[in-house]
Protein backbone atom coordinates (compact mmCIF):
# COMPACT_ATOMS: atom_id res chain seq x y z
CA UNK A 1 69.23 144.32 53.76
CA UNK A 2 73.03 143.97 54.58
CA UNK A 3 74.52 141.50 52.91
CA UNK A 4 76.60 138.94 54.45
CA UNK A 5 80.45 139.52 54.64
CA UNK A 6 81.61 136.15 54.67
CA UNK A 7 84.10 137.06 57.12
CA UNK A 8 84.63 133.85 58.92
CA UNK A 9 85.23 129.98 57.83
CA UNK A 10 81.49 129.32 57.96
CA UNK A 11 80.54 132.19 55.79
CA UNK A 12 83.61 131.48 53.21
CA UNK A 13 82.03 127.53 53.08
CA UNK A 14 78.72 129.02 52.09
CA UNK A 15 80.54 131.41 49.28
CA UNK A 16 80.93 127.95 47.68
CA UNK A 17 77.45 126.99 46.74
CA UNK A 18 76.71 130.26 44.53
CA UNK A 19 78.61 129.39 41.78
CA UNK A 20 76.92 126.69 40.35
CA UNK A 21 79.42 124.42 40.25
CA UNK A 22 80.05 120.66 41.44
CA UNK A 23 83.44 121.50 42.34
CA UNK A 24 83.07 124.65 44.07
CA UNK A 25 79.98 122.72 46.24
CA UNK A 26 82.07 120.25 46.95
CA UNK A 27 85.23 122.82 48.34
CA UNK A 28 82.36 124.47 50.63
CA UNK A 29 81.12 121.11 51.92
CA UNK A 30 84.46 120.16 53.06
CA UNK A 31 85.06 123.56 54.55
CA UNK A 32 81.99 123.14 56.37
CA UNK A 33 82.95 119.95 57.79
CA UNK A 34 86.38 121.76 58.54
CA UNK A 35 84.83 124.85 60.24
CA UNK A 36 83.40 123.09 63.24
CA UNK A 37 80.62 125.39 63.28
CA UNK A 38 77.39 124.48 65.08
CA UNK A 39 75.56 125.88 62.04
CA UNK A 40 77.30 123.13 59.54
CA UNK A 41 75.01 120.39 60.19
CA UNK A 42 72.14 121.89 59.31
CA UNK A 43 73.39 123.18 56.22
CA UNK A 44 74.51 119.80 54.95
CA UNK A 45 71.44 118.06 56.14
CA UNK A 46 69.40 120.04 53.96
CA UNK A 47 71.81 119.84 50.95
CA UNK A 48 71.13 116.59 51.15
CA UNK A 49 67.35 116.35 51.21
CA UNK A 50 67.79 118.37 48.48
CA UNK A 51 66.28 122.05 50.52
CA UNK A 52 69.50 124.41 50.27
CA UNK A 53 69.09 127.06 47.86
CA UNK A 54 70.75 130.60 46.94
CA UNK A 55 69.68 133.81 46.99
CA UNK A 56 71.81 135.73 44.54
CA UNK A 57 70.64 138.56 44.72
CA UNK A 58 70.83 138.77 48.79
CA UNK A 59 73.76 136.74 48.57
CA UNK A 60 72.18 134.48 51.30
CA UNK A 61 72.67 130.50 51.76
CA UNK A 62 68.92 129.50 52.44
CA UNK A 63 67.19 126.51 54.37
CA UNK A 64 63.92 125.20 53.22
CA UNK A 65 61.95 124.63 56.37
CA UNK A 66 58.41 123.61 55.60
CA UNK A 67 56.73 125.76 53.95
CA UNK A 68 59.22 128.46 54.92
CA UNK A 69 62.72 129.81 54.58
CA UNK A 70 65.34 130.52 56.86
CA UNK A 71 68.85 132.06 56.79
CA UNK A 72 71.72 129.27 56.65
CA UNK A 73 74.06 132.05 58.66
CA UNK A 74 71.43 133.79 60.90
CA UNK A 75 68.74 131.63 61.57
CA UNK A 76 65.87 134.39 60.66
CA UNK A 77 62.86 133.71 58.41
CA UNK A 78 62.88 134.66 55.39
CA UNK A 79 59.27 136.14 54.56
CA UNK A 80 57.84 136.31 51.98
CA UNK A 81 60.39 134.30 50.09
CA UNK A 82 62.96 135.58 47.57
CA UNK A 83 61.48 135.02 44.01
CA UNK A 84 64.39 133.81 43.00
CA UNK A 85 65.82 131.23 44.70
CA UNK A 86 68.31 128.48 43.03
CA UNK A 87 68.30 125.40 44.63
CA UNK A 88 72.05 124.17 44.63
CA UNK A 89 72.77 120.76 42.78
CA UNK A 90 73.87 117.28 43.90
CA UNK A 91 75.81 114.53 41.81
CA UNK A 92 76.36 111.45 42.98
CA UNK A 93 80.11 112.41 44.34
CA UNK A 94 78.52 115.51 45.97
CA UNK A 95 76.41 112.97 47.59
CA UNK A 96 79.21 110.61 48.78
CA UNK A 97 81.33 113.81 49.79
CA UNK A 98 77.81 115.34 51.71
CA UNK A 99 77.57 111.60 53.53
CA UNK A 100 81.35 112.33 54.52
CA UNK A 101 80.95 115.65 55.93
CA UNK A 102 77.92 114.74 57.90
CA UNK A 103 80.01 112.08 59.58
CA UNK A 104 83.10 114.00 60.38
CA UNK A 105 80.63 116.64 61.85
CA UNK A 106 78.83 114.02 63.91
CA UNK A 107 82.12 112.38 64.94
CA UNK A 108 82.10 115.16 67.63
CA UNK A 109 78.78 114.22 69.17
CA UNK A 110 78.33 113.47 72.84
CA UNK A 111 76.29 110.36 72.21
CA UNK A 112 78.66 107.48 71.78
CA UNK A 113 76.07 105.89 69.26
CA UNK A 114 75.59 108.57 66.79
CA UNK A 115 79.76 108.47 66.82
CA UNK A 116 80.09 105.12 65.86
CA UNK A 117 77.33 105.43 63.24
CA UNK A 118 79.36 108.58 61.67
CA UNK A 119 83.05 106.62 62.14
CA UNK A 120 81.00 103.82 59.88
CA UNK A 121 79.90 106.29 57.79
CA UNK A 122 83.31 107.75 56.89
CA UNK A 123 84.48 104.16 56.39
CA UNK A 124 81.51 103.74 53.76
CA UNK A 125 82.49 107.12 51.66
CA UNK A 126 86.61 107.42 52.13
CA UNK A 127 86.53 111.35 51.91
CA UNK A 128 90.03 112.50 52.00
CA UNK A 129 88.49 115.27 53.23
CA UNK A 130 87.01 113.72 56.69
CA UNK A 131 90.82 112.23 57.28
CA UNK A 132 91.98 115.62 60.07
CA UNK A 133 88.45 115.79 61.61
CA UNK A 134 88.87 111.28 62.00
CA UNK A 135 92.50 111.60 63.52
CA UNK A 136 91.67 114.85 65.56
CA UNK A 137 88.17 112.34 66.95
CA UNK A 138 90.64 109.25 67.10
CA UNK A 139 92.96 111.11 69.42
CA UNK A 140 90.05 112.00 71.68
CA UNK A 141 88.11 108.84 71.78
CA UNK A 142 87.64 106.70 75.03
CA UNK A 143 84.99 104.34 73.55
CA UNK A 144 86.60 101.07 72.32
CA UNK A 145 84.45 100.48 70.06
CA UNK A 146 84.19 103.92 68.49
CA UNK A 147 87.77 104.16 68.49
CA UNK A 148 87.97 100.48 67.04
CA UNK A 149 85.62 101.81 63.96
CA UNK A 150 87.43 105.47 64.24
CA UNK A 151 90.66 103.31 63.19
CA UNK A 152 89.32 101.18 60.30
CA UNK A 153 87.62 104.67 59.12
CA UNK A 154 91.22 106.13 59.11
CA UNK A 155 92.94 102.75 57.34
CA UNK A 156 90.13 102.95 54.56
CA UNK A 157 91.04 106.88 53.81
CA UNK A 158 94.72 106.11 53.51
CA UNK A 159 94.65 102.65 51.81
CA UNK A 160 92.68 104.19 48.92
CA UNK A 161 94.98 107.61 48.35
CA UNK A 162 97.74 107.91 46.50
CA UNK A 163 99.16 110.94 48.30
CA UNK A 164 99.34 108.90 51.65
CA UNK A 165 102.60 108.01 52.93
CA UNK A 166 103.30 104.57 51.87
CA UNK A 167 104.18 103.38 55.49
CA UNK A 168 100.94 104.78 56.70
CA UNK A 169 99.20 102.51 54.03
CA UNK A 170 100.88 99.56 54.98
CA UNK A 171 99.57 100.52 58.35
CA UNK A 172 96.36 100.64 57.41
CA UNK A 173 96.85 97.39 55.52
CA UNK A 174 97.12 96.06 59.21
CA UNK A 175 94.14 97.37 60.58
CA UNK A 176 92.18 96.86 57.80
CA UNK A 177 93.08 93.07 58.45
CA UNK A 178 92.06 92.83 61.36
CA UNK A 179 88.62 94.07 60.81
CA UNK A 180 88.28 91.02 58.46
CA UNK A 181 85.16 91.44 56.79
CA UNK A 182 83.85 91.43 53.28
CA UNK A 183 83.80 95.85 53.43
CA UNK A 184 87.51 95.17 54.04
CA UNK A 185 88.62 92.57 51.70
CA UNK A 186 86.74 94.09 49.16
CA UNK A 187 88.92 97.51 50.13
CA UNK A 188 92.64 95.62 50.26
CA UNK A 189 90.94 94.37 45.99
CA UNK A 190 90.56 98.06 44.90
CA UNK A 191 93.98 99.82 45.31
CA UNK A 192 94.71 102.42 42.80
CA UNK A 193 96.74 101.68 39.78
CA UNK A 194 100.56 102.80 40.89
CA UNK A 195 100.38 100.95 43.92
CA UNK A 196 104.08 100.47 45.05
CA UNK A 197 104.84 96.71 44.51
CA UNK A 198 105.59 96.09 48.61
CA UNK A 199 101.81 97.53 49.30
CA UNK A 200 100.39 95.38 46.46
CA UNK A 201 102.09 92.59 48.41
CA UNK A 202 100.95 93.36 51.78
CA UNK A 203 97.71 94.16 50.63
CA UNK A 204 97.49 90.01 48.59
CA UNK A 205 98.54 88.57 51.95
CA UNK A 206 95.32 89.91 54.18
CA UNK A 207 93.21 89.37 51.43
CA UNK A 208 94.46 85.89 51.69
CA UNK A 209 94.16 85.96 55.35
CA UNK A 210 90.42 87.57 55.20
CA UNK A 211 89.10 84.66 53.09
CA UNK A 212 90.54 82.09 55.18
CA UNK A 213 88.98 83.44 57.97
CA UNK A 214 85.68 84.08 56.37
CA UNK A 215 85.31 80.74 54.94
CA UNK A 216 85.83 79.32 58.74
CA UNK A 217 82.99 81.71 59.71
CA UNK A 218 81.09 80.91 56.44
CA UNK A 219 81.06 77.35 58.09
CA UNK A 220 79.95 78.30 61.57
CA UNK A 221 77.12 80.62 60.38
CA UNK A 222 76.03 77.53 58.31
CA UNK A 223 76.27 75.51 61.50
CA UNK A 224 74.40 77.92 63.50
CA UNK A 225 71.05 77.63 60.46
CA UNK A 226 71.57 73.81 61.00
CA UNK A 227 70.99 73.94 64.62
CA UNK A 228 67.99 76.79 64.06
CA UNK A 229 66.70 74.49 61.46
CA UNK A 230 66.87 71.92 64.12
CA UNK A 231 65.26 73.11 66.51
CA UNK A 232 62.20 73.79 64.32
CA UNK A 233 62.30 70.17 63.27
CA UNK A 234 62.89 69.13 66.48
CA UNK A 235 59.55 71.27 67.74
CA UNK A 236 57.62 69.98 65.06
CA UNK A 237 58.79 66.08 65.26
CA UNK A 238 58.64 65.79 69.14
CA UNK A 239 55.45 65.28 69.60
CA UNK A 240 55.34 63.00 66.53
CA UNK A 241 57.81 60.44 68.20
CA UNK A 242 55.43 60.36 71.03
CA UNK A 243 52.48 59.41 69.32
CA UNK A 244 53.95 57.31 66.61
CA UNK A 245 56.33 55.11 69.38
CA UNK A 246 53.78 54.66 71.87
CA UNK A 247 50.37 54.29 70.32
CA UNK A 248 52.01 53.23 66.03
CA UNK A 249 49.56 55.42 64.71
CA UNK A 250 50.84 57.17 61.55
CA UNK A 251 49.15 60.66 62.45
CA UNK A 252 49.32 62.44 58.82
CA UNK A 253 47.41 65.28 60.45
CA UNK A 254 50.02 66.15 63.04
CA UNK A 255 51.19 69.01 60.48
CA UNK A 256 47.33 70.60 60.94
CA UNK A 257 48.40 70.90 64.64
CA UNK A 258 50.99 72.65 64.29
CA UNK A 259 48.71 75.08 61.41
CA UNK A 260 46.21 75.27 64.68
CA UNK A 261 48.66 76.48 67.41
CA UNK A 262 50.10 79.04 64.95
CA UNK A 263 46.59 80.09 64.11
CA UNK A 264 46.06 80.43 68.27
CA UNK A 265 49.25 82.79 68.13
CA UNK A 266 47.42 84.69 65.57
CA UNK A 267 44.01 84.87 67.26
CA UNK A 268 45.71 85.94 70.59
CA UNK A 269 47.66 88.68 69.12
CA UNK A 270 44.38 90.13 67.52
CA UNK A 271 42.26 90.26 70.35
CA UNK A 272 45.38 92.14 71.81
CA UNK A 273 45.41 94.35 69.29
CA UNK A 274 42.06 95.00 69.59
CA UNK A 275 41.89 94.80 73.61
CA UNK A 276 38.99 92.56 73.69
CA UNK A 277 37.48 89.03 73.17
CA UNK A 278 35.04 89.13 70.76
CA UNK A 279 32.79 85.77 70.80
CA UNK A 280 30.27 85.09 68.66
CA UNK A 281 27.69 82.95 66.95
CA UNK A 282 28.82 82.18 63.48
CA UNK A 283 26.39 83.81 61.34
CA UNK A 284 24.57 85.61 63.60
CA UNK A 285 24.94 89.48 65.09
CA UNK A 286 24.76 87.32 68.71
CA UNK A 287 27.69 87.99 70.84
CA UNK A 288 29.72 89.02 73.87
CA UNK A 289 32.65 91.36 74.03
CA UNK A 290 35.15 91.26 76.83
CA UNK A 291 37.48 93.89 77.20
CA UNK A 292 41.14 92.90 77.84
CA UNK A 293 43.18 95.18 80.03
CA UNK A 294 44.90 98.26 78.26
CA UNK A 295 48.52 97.30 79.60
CA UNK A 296 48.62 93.88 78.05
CA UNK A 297 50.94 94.25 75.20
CA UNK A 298 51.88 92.14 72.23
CA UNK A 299 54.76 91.63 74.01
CA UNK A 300 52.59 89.43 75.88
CA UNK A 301 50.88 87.66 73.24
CA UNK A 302 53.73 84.16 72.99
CA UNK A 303 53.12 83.87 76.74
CA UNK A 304 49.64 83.73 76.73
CA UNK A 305 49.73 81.85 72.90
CA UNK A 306 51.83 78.91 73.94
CA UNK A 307 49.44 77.14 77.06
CA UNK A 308 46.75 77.90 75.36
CA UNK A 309 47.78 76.49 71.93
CA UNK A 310 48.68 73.53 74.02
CA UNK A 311 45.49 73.08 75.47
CA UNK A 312 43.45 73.70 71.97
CA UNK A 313 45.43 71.52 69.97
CA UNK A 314 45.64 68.65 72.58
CA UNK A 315 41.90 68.29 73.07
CA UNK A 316 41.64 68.69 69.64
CA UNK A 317 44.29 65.51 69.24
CA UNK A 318 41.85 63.76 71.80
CA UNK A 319 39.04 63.95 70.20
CA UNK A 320 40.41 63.22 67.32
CA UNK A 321 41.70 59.29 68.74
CA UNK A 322 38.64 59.02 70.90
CA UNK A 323 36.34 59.68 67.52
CA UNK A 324 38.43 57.99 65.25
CA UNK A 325 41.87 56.46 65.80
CA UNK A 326 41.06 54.07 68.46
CA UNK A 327 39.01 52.08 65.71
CA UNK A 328 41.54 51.80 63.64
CA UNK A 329 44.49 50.29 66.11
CA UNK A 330 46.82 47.83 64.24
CA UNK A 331 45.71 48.97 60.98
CA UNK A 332 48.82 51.13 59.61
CA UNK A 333 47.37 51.78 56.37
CA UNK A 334 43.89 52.79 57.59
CA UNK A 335 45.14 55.48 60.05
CA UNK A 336 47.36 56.87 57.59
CA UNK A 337 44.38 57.70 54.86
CA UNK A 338 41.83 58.51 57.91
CA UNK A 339 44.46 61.10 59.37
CA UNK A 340 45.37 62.05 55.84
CA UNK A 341 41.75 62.94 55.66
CA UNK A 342 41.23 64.31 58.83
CA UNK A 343 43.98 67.37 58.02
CA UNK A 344 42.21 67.85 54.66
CA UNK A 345 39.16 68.44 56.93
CA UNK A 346 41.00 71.06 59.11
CA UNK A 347 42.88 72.44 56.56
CA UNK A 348 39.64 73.57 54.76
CA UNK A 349 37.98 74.33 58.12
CA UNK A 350 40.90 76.75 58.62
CA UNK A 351 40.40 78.30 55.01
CA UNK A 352 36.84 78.29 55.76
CA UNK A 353 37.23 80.32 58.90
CA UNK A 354 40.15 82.51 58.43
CA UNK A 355 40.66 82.88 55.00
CA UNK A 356 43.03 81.27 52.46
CA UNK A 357 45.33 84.22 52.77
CA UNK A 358 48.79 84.37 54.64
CA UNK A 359 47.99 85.82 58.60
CA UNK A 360 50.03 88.12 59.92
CA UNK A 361 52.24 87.25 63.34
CA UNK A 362 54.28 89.68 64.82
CA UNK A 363 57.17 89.24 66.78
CA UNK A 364 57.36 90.29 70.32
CA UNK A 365 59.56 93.37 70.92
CA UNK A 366 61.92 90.49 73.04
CA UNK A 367 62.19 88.30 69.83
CA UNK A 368 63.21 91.20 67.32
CA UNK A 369 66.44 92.13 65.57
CA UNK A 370 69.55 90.65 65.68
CA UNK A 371 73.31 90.98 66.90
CA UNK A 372 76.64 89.36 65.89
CA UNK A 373 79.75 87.59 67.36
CA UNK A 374 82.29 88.26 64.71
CA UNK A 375 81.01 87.54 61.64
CA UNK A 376 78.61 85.56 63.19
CA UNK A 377 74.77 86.75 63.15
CA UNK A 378 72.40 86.01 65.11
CA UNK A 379 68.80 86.70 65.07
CA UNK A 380 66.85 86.70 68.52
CA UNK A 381 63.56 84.98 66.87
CA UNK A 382 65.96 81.82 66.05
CA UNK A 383 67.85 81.62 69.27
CA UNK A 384 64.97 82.07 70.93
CA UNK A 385 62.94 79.58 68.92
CA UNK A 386 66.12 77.06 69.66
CA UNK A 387 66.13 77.85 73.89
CA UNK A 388 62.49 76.87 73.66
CA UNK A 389 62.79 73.99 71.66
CA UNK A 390 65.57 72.63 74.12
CA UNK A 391 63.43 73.71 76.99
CA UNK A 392 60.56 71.58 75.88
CA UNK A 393 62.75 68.66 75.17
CA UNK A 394 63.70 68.33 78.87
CA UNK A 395 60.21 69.61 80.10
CA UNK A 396 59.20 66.31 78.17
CA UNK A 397 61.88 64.09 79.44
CA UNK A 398 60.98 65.07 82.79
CA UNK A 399 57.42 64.39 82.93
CA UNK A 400 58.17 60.41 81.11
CA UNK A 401 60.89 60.32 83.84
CA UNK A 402 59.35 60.75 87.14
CA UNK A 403 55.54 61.16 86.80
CA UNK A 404 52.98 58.86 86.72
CA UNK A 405 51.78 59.41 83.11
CA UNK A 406 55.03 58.94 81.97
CA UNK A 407 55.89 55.83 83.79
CA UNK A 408 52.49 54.17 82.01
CA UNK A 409 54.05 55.56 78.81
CA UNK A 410 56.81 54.09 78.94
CA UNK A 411 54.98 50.70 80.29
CA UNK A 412 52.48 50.84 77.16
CA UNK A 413 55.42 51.48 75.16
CA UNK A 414 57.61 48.75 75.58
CA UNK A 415 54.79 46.14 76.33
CA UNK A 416 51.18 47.00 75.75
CA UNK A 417 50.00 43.65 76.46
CA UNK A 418 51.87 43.59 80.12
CA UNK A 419 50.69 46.90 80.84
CA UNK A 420 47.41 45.98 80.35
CA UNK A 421 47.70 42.85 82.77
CA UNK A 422 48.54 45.03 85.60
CA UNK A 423 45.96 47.52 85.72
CA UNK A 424 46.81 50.58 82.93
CA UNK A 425 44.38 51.36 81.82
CA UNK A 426 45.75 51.66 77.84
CA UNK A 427 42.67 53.25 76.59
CA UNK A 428 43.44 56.15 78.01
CA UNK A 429 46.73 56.56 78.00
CA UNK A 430 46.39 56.19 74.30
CA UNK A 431 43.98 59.53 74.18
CA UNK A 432 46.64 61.16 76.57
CA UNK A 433 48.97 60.20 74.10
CA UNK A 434 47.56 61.22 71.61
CA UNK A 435 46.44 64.64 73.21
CA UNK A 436 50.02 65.24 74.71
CA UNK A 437 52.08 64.32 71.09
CA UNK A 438 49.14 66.94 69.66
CA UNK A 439 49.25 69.53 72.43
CA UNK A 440 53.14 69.81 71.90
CA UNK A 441 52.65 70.00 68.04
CA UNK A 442 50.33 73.33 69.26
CA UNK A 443 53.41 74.85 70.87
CA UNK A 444 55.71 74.17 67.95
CA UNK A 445 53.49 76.05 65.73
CA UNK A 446 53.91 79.15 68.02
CA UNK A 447 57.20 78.78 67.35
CA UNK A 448 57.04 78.75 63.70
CA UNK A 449 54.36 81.90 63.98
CA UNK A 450 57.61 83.50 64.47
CA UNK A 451 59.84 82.74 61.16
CA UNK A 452 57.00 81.11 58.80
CA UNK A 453 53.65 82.40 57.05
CA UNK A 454 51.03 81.28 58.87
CA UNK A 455 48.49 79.70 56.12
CA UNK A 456 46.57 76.73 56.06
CA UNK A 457 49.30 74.61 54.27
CA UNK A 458 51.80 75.50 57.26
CA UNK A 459 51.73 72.32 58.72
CA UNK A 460 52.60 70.61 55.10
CA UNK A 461 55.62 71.87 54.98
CA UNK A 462 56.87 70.05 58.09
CA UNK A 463 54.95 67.08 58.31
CA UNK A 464 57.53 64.98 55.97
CA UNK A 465 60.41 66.37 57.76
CA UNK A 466 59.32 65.56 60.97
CA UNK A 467 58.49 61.80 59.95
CA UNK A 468 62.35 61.53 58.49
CA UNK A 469 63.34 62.89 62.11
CA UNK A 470 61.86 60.57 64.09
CA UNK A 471 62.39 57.32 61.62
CA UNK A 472 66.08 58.43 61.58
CA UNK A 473 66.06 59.37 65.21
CA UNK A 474 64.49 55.61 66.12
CA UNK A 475 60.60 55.79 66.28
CA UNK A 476 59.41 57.22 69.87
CA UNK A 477 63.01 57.62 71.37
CA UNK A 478 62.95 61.22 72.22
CA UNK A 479 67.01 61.24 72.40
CA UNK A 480 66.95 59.98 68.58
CA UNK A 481 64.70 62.78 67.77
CA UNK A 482 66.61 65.61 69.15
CA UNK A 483 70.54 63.93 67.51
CA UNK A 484 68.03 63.22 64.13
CA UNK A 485 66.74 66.68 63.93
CA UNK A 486 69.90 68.49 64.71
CA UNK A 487 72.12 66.30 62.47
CA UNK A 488 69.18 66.76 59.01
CA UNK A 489 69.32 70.38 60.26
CA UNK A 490 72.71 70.74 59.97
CA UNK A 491 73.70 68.35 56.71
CA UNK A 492 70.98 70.13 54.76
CA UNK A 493 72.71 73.27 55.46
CA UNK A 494 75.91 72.07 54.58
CA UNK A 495 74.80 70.64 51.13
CA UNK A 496 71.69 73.81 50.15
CA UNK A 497 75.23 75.74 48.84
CA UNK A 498 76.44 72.87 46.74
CA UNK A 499 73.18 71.41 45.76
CA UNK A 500 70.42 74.11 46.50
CA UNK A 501 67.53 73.74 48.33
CA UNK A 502 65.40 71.00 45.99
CA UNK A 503 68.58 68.82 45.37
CA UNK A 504 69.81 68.77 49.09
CA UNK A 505 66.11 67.85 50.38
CA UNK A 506 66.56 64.71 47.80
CA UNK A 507 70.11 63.99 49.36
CA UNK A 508 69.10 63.74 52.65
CA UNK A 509 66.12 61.57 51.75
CA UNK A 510 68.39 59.06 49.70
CA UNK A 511 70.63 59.13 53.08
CA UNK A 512 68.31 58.32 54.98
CA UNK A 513 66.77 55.71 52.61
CA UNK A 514 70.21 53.91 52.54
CA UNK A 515 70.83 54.40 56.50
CA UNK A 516 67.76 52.64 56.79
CA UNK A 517 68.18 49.85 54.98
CA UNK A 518 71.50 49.27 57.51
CA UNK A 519 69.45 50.24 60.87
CA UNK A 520 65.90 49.19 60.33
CA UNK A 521 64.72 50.67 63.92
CA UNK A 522 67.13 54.44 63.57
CA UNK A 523 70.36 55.74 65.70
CA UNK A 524 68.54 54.45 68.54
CA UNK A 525 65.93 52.21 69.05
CA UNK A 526 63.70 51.43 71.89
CA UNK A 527 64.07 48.10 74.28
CA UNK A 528 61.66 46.01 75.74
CA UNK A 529 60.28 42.72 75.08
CA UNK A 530 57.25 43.46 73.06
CA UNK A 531 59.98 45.48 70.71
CA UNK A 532 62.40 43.14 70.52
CA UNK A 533 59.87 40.46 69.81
C-alpha cells in the first residue's frame, strides 16, 4: 500500500493529527478550514463525534463509519481494519476551534440557512482562524440577514484580538452595538487586558447604550406576559362575569369547567392518535369502535376540541342549575358551599376516570415554536391563545348585542322582576346562562391545554383569579372583565421581578381589597333600575 504524499493543502492538514499533539490538531483543523476542500467537512465532523483516528503505520487519516473504516483522503474502505488505530484527541479548545472550522466551512453552503447557522456559530467560538474564510463569505453575501450575522461574526473576532488593528476594533465596537443583545454586551465586558484606553472607552459607551436599550425591551417583554397572562384570565373569567352578573350565583365550580374542556382537548387528541372512537361500558368488555379517517391529524385536534368542549361543559353547567342552583336563588352563601361541593364531586370524578396523574396535550404543529421582534419573543401558543381570547370576547359581545338571547340577558340582568312581567321566561334564561357562562369556561380550558398541565386541580388554579377579574372588572360587565384581566395581567408582571411570584399575588389582592373599598361595584358597573336600587 502506497502511502499518501501529502502533496496538497488537504493532505498537509491531515499531517497534523499524527503527532499527538493539541497544538499540532489544532494547526491541521485550521488548515482544513483554510483548504476549501470538499473532503474537510467530513473530516472535522467526525473529529468531533469523536471517530477520526490514525493509522501510523499506513500513515492514513481514518473515518469511523459504522462499523467500518474509510480513508479521510480517498474515500475507500478500509477492510479489515488496521490493528492499530489511534483515535486523535479533543480538549475543550480543540472543541471550540473544531465548532469554528465547521462554520467557516459551512459559510460556503448554497442553503442560506445552514449559512446563517455557521455565521452564528463563528460568532459563538471567535476563532481567529475563521476571520479570512468570514471576510472572503462577507464579500460574497447577498442575504441581509446572513450578511447582518456575517458582520457581527467578523466584529466579535476582532474585538477580542489583540493583533487587530485598533481602528478595525473600534469598528467592530460599532457593529457589535448595534446588534444589542446580551451575546454582545457581554463581548464589549471581556476585552483583553492591554486594551488601548480610546477602545476601553468606546467599548463603556455601547455597553451603556446596550443596557439602556435592553432594559426598555426588558419592559416590553414583561408587557407582552401581562397581556398573555391576560388573556388566560380573561378566557377563564368571561364566562364567570356572565353567570355571576346575570343570575348572582357564586359558581365555585366554574374552575372544574375549565378542568373538563381541557380534559375534552385531551380525549380528542387520543382518539386521534389512535384513529378511532372507542366507546364503552365502564366495566364491561361491551363496546363499539369507530374508526376516524387516517388524514385527520393532531393538527386538527383544537378545531374539533373547542365546539365540542363547549357543548360538554355547557350541558354539563345546565344540568348542574336545573339540578341544583335554581333551589338555591338568593341564597349567596348556600350556592357558594353547594358549588364548592359540586367541583369536589367532579374533581374526584375526573381522578376517578382519568387518573390523578398530569395528561399529556400536545400542541398543534400551527401553535409551536416561537419567533422574535428584536429582543422581543414571542411564542405562537401565547399569541395564539391571546387572538382567541379576543376573538371570543367579541363573539360574546355580539350575540348579547343583537340576538334574542342576549337581549333577555341583558333584560334579566338589569331587572329580573320587569323581565318577568313581560313574558321572559327567567327560568330559562337562567339555565342558558348558566350553560353559556359554563360552555365558554369549556373553551378556555382548551386554551390552557396548551401552556398548563392538565390535572384535576387545573381549574383551582384559576378560579380565584378569575373572581378578582370580574369583581375588579364590575360584576357581569364584560368590558370590565377584559380592562380587569389585562390590567392584573400586566401589574403582576411588573411586580413577580421585585416581589416574586407569592408576594406579587398578595399585592394585587391588597390592591384590589383597597380599590374596593373606594368602588364597591368595580371600574365599571352595570345600570338599570333593579341595580341601582
Amino acid at each position: 500500500m502506497t502511502s499518501p504524499t501529502f502533496a496538497d493543502a488537504f493532505d498537509d492538514a491531515l499531517a497534523n493529527f499524527f503527532t499527538n499533539s493539541y497544538a499540532d490538531t489544532e494547526v491541521g483543523v485550521t488548515a482544513l478550514a483554510a483548504a476549501g476542500d470538499f473532503r474537510a467537512a467530513p473530516v472535522l465532523k467526525a473529529l468531533q463525534d469523536g471517530k477520526l483516528a490514525v493509522d501510523p503505520s499506513s500513515r492514513r487519516v481514518l473515518i469511523e463509519d459504522g462499523v467500518a473504516w474509510r480513508d479521510a483522503a480517498s474515500g475507500a474502505a478500509m477492510s479489515p481494519a488496521p490493528a492499530d488505530l489511534k483515535r486523535v484527541r479533543l480538549n475543550n479548545r480543540l472543541r471550540r476551534a473544531v465548532d469554528a472550522a465547521l462554520g467557516a466551512l459551512t459559510l460556503r453552503a448554497p442553503d442560506p440557512a445552514r449559512r446563517l447557522e455557521a455565521a452564528q456559530a463563528v460568532f459563538k467560538s471567535r476563532d481567529a482562524g475563521a476571520l479570512a474564510a468570514v471576510d472572503a463569505a462577507l464579500a460574497q453575501e447577498t442575504d441581509a440577514r446572513v450578511k447582518a450575522a456575517l458582520a457581527d461574526a467578523r466584529a466579535a473576532i476582532l474585538i477580542t484580538s489583540a493583533e487587530a488593528p485598533e481602528a478595525a476594533r473600534i469598528e467592530a465596537v460599532a457593529v457589535l452595538r448595534e446588534r444589542g443583545d446580551q451575546s454582545a454586551l457581554a463581548l464589549l465586558g471581556s476585552l483583553p487586558p492591554g486594551t488601548p484606553a480610546i477602545l476601553q472607552r468606546a467599548a463603556d459607551s455601547a455597553a451603556s447604550a446596550i443596557r439602556g436599550r435592553l432594559q426598555v425591551w426588558e419592559a416590553v417583554q414583561n408587557a407582552w406576559y401581562g397581556l398573555s397572562l391576560g388573556s388566560v384570565l380573561l378566557l377563564a373569567a368571561i364566562g364567570l362575569a356572565i353567570t355571576f352578573g346575570v343570575m348572582g350565583v357564586i359558581n365555585m365550580a366554574h374552575g372544574e369547567m375549565v378542568m373538563l374542556g381541557a380534559y375534552t382537548t385531551f380525549v380528542v387528541q387520543e382518539a386521534i392518535r389512535q384513529k378511532a372512537i372507542v366507546l364503552s361500558l365502564p366495566g364491561t368488555d361491551i363496546g363499539v369502535i369507530l374508526p376516524l379517517p387516517a388524514a385527520l391529524t393532531l393538527d386538527w385536534s383544537l378545531p374539533i376540541a373547542v365546539p365540542l368542549a363547549f357543548v360538554v361543559t355547557g350541558l354539563v353547567g345546565i344540568l348542574i342549575e336545573r339540578s341544583v342552583i335554581r333551589f338555591l336563588y338568593g341564597r349567596p352563601l348556600e350556592t357558594l358551599l353547594a358549588t364548592w361541593g359540586i367541583s369536589l364531586i367532579l374533581q374526584q370524578a375526573v381522578r376517578t376516570g382519568f387518573g390523578p396523574t398530569n395528561k399529556e396535550v400536545s400542541n398543534p404543529s400551527w401553535m409551536s415554536g416561537a419567533f422574535e421582534i428584536g429582543q422581543l419573543a414571542i411564542t405562537w401558543n401565547r399569541l395564539w391563545i391571546l387572538c382567541f381570547s379576543l376573538a371570543t370576547f367579541a363573539l360574546l359581545l355580539t350575540m348579547l348585542r343583537w340576538t334574542r338571547l342576549g337581549l333577555e340577558m341583558r333584560a334579566v340582568t338589569q331587572n329580573r322582576s320587569m323581565a318577568a312581567a313581560v313574558g321572559i321566561r327567567t327560568a330559562r334564561i337562567d339555565a342558558l346562562t348558566f350553560g353559556l357562562g359554563s360552555g365558554i369556561a369549556g373553551i378556555a380550558g382548551v386554551a390552557l391545554s396548551q401552556i398548563d398541565n392538565v390535572s384535576p386541580n387545573l381549574g383551582q388554579s384559576y378560579i380565584i383569579d378569575s373572581f378578582m377579574v370580574v369583581v375588579f372588572g364590575g360584576v357581569g360587565n364584560l368590558w370590565g372583565t377584559l380592562v380587569g384581566a389585562f390590567t392584573l395581567g400586566i401589574a403582576n408582571k411588573f411586580l413577580e421581578p421585585f416581589a416574586g411570584a407569592v408576594l406579587g399575588k398578595i399585592a394585587i389582592l391588597v390592591l384590589i381589597i383597597l380599590f374596593i373599598q373606594r368602588r364597591p361595584r368595580g371600574l365599571f358597573a352595570l345600570k338599570g333600575r333593579a341595580v341601582e336600587a
